[in-house]
C-alpha atoms as a PDB file:
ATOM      1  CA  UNK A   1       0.000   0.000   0.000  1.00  0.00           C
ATOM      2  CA  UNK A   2       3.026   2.480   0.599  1.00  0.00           C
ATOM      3  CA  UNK A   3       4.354   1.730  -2.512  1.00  0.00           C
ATOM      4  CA  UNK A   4       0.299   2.551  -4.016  1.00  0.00           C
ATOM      5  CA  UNK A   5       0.486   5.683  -2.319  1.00  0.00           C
ATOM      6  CA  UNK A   6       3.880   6.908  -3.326  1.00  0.00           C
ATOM      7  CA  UNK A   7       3.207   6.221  -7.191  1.00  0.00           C
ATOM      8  CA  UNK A   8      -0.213   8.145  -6.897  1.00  0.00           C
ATOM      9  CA  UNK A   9       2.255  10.959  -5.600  1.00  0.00           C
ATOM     10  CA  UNK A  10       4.662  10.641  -7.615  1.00  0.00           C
ATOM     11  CA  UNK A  11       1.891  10.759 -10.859  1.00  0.00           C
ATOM     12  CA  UNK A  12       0.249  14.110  -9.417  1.00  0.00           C
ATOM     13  CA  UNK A  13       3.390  15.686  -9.530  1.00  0.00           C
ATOM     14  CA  UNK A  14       4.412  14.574 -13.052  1.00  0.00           C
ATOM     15  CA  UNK A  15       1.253  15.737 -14.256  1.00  0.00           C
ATOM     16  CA  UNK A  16       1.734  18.687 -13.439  1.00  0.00           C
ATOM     17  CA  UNK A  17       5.567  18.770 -14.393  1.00  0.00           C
ATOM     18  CA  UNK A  18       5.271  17.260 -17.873  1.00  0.00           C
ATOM     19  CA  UNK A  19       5.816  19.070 -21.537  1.00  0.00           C
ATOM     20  CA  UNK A  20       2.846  18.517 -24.202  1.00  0.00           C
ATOM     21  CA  UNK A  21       6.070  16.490 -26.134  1.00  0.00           C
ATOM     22  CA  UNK A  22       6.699  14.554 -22.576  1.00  0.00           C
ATOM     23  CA  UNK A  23       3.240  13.371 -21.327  1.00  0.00           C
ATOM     24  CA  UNK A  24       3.033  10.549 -23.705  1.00  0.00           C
ATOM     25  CA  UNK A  25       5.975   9.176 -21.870  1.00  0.00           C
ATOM     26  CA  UNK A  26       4.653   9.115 -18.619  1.00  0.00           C
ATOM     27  CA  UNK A  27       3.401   5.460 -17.536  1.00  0.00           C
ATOM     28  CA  UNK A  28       0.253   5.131 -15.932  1.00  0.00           C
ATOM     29  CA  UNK A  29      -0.051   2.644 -13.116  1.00  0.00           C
ATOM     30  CA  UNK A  30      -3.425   0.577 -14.333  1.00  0.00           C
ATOM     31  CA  UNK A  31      -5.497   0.061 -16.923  1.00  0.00           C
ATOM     32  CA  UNK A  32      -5.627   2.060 -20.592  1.00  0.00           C
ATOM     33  CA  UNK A  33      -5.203   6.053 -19.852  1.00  0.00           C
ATOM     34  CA  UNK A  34      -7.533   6.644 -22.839  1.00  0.00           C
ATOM     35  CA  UNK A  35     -10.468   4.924 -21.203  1.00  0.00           C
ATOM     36  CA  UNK A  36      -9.985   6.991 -17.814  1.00  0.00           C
ATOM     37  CA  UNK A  37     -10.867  10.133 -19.860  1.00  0.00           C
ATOM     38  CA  UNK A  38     -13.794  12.196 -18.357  1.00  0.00           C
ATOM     39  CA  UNK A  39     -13.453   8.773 -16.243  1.00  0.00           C
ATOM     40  CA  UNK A  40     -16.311   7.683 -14.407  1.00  0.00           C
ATOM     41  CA  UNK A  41     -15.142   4.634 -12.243  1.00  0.00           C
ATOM     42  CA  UNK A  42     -16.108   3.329  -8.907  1.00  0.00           C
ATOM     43  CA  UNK A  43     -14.735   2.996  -5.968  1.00  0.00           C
ATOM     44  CA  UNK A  44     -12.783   0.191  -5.215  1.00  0.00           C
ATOM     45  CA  UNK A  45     -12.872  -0.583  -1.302  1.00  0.00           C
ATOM     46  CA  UNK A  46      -9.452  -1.080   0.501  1.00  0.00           C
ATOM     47  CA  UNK A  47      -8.853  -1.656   3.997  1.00  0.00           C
ATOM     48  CA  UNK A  48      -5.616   0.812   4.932  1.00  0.00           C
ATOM     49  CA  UNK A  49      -3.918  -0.178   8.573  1.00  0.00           C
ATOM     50  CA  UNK A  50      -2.483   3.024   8.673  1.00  0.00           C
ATOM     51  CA  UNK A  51      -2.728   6.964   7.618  1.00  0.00           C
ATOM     52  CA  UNK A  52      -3.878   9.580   9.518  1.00  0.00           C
ATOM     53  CA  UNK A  53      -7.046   6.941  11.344  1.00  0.00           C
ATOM     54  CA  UNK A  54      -6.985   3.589  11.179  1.00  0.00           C
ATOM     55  CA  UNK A  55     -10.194   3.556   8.992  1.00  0.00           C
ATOM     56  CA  UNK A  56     -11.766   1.525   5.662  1.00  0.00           C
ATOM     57  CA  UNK A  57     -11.348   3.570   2.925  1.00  0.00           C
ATOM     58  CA  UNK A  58     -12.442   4.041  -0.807  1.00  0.00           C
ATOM     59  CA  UNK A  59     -10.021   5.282  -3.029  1.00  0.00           C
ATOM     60  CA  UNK A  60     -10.547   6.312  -7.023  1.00  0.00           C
ATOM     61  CA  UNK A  61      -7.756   7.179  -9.552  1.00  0.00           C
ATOM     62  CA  UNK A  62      -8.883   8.749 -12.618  1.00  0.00           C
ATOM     63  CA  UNK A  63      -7.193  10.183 -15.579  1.00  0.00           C
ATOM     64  CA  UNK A  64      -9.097  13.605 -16.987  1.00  0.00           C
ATOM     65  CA  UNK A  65      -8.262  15.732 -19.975  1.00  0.00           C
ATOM     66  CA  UNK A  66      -6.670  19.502 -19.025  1.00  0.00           C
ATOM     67  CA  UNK A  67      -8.554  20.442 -16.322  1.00  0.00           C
ATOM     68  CA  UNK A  68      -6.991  23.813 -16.239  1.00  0.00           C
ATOM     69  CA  UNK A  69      -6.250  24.604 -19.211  1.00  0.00           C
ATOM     70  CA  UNK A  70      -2.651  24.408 -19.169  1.00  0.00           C
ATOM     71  CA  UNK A  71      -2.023  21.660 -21.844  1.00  0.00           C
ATOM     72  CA  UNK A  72      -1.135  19.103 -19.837  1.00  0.00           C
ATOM     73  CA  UNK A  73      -3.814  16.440 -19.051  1.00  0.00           C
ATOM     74  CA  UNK A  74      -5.185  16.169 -15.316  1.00  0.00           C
ATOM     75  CA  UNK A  75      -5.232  13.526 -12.573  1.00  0.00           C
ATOM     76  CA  UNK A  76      -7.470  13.317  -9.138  1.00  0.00           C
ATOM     77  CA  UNK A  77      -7.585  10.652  -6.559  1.00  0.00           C
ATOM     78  CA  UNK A  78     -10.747  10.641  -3.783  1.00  0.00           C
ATOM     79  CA  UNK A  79     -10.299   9.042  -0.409  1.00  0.00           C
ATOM     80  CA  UNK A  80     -13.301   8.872   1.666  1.00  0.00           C
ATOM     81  CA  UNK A  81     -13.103   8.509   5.713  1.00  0.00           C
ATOM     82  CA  UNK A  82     -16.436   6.251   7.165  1.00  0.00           C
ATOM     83  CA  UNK A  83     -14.516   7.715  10.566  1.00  0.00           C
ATOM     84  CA  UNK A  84     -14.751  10.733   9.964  1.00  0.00           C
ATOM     85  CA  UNK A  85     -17.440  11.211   7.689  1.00  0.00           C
ATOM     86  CA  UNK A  86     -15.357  12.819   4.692  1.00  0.00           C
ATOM     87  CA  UNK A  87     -14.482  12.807   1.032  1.00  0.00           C
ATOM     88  CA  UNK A  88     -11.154  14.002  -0.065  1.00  0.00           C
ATOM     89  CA  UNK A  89     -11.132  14.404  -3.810  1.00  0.00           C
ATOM     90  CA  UNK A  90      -7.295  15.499  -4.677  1.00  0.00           C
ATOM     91  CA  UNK A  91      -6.336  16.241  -8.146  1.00  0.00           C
ATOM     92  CA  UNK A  92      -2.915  17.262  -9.607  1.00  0.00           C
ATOM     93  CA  UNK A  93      -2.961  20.640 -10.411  1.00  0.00           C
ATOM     94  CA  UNK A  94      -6.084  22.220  -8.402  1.00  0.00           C
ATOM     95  CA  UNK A  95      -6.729  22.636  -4.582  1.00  0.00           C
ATOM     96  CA  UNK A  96      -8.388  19.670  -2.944  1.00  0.00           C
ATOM     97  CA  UNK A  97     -11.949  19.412  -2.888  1.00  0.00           C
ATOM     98  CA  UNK A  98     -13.378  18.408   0.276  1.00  0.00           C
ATOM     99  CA  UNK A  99     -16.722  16.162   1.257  1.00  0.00           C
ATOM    100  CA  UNK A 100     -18.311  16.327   4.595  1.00  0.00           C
ATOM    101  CA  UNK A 101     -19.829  12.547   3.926  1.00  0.00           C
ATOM    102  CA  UNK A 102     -18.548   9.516   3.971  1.00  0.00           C
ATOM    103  CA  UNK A 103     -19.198   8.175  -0.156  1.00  0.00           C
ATOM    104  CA  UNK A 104     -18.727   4.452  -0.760  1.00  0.00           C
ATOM    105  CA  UNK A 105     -19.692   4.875  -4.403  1.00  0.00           C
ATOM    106  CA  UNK A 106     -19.070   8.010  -6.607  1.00  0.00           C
ATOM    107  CA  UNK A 107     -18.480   9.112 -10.347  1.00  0.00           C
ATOM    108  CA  UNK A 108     -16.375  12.399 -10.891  1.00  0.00           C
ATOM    109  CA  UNK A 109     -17.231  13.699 -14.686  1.00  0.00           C
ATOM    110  CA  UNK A 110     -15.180  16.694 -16.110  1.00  0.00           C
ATOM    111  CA  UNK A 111     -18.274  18.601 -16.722  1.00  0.00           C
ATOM    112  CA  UNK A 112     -16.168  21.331 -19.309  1.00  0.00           C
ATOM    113  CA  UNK A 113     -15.681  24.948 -19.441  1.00  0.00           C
ATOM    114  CA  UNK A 114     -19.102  26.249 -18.513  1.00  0.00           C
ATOM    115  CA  UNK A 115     -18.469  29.734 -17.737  1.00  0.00           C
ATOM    116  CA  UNK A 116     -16.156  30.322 -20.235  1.00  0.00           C
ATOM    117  CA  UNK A 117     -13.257  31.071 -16.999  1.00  0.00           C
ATOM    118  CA  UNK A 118     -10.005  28.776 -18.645  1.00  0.00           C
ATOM    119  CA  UNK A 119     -10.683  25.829 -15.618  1.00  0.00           C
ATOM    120  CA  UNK A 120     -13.563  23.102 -15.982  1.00  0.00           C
ATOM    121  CA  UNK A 121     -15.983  22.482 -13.708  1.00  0.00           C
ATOM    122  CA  UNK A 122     -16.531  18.902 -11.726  1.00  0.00           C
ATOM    123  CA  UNK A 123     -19.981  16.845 -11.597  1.00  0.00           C
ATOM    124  CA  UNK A 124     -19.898  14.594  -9.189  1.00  0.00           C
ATOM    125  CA  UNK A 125     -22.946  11.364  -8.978  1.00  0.00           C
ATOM    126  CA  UNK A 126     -23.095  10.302  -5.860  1.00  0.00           C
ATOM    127  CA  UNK A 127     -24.537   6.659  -6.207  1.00  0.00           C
ATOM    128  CA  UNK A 128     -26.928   5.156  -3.462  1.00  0.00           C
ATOM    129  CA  UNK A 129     -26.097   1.735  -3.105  1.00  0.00           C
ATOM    130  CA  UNK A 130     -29.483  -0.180  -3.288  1.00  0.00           C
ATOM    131  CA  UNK A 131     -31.417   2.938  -4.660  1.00  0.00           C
ATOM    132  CA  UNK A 132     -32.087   4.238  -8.338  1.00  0.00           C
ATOM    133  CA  UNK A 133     -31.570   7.657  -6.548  1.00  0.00           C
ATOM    134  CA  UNK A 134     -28.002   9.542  -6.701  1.00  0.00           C
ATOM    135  CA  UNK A 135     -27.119  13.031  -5.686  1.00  0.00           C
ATOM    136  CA  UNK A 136     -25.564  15.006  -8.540  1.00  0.00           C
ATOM    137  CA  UNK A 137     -23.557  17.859  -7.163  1.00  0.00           C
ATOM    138  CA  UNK A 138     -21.160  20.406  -9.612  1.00  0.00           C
ATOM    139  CA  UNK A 139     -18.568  22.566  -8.251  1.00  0.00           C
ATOM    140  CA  UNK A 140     -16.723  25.428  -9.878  1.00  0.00           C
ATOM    141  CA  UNK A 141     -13.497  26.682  -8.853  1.00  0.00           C
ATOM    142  CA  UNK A 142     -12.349  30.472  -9.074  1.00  0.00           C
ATOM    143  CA  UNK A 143     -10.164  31.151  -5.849  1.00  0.00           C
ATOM    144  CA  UNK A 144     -11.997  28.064  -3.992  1.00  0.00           C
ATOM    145  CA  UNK A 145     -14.468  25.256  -4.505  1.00  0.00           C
ATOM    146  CA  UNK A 146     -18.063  26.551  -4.907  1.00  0.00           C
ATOM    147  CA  UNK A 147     -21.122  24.296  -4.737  1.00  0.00           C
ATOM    148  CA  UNK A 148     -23.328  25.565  -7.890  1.00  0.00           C
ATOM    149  CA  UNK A 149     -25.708  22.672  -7.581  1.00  0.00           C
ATOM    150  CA  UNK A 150     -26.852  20.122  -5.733  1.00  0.00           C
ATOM    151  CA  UNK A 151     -30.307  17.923  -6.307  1.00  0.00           C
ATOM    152  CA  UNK A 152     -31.139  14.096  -7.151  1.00  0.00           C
ATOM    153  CA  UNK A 153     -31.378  12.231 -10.410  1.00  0.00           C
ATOM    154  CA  UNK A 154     -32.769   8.604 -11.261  1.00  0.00           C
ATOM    155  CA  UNK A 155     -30.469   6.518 -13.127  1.00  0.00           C
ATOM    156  CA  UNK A 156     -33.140   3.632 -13.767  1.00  0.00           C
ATOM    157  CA  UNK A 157     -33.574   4.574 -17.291  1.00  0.00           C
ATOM    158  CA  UNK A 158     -32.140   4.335 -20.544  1.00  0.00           C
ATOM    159  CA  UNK A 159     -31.596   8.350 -21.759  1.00  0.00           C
ATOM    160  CA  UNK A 160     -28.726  10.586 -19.897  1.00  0.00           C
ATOM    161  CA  UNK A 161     -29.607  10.850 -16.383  1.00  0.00           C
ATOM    162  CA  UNK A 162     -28.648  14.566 -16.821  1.00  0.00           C
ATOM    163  CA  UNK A 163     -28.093  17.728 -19.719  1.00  0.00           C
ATOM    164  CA  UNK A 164     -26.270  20.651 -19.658  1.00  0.00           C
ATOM    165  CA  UNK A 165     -27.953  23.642 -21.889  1.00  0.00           C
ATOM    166  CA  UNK A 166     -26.011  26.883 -22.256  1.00  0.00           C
ATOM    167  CA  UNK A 167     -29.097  29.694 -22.029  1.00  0.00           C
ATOM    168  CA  UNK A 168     -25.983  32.642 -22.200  1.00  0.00           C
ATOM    169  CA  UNK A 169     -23.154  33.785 -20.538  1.00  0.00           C
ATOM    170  CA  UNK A 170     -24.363  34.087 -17.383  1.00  0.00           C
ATOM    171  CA  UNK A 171     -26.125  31.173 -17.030  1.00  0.00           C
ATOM    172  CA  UNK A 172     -26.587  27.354 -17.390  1.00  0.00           C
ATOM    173  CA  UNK A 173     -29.606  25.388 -17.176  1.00  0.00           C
ATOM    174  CA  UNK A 174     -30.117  21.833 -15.708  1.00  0.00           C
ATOM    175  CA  UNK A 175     -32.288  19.255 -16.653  1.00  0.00           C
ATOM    176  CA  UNK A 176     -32.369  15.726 -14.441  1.00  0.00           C
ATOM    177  CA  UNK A 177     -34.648  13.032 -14.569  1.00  0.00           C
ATOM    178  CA  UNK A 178     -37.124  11.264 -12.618  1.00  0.00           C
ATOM    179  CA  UNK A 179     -39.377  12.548  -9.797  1.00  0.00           C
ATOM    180  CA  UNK A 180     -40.870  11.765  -6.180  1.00  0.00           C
ATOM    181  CA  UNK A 181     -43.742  12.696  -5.305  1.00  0.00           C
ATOM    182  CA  UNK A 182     -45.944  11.680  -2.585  1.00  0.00           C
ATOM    183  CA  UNK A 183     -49.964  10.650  -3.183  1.00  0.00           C
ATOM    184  CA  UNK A 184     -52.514   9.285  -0.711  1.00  0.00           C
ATOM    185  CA  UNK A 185     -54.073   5.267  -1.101  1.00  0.00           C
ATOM    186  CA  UNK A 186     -57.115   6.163  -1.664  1.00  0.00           C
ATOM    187  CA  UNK A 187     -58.561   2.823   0.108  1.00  0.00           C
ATOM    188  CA  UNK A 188     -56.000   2.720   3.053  1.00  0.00           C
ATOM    189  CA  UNK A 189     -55.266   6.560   3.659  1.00  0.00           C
ATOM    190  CA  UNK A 190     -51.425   5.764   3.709  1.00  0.00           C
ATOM    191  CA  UNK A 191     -48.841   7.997   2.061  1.00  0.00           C
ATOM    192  CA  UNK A 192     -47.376   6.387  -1.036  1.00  0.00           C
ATOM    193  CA  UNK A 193     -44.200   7.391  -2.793  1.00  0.00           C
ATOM    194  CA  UNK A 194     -45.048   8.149  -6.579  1.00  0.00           C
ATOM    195  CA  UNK A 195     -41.583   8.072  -8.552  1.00  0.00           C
ATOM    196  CA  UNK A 196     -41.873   9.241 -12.216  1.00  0.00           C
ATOM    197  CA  UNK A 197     -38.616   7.877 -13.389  1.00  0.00           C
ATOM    198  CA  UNK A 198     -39.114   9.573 -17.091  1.00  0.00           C
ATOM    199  CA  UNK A 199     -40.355  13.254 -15.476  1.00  0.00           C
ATOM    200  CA  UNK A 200     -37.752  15.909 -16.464  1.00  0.00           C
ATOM    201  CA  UNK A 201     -37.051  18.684 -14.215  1.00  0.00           C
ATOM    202  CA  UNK A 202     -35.358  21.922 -14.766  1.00  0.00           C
ATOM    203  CA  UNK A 203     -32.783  24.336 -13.109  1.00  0.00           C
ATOM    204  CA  UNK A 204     -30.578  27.239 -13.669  1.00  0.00           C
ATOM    205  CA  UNK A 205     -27.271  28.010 -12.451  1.00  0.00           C
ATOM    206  CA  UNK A 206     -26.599  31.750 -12.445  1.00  0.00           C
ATOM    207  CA  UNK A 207     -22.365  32.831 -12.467  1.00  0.00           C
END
């Protein structure tokens, strides 16, 4: 595991290091770079005996395109704490973001330039484990991490859980899928939950 961790170091800070003519020398540790781009893997669960708490972790490496618009191609690596209740999402060449929940299963999507600022922002799906229900969260990042949305999606269905429509400069609309509502049995009395899986809803996200 010491060995994991130093290469994962040792990565971040090529990535940041390397020449356009020198990043196709750098050698990844697993799998085929090209399918890590705008990456959306899982966590894979590792117990850790040591670190800063003796806790079961996740961990995620994923390979991005230029985050930040300084032609070299990006790299992030999420930890998450069930201890302490926190996600820490590091990448090469931006601050770290931090989580106050514990995440067991996540997907981290380079979302693009969506205010037009030089840096990409980062959608995160937060994936419920037994539950067609995942909280979609984006985050910009000016002189810190900002929270620009954060709501639920359904990913039982076969169409893009989520869309991204430019409206203008200023501002970027949302659509997500699926619904909850709650109705009344008309026989027993009881509250129901009524999920519309195919229902799209709408929001906007002013910069």
């Amino acid at each position: 595991m010491r060995s994991y961790i130093l290469s994962i170091g040792l990565l971040c800070v090529v990535s940041c290091k390397r020449t356009d003519s020198e990043k196709s020398l750098v050698q990844y540790p697993i799998g085929d770079a090209s399918e890590w781009l705008n990456g959306d893997e899982n966590f894979g669960v590792r117990k850790w005996k040591g670190g800063k708490i003796n806790d079961s972790t996740s961990t995620l490496f994923t390979l991005y395109n230029d985050l930040n618009g300084d032609g070299i191609r990006d790299t992030t690596e999420a930890i998450s704490y069930s201890f302490s209740h926190q996600t820490e999402i590091h990448f090469s060449c931006f601050p770290s973001l931090i989580l106050n929940q514990y995440v067991t299963e996540m997907q981290i999507t380079d979302a693009g330039d969506l205010n037009n600022d030089g840096k990409h922002e980062i959608l995160l799906l937060l994936q419920g484990s037994e539950s067609c229900w995942d909280n979609l969260k984006l985050f910009s990042f000016a002189d810190r991490w900002v929270e620009k949305y954060t709501g639920m999606t359904y990913q039982c269905v076969e169409k893009p859980m989520y869309q991204f429509t430019k409206l203008n400069d200023k501002t970027i609309q949302i659509t997500t899928i699926g619904e909850s509502r709650d109705s009344i049995d008309a026989v027993s009395g009881d509250t129901l939950e009524q999920v519309l899986p195919n229902q799209q809803r709408v929001h906007l996200i002013n910069w």
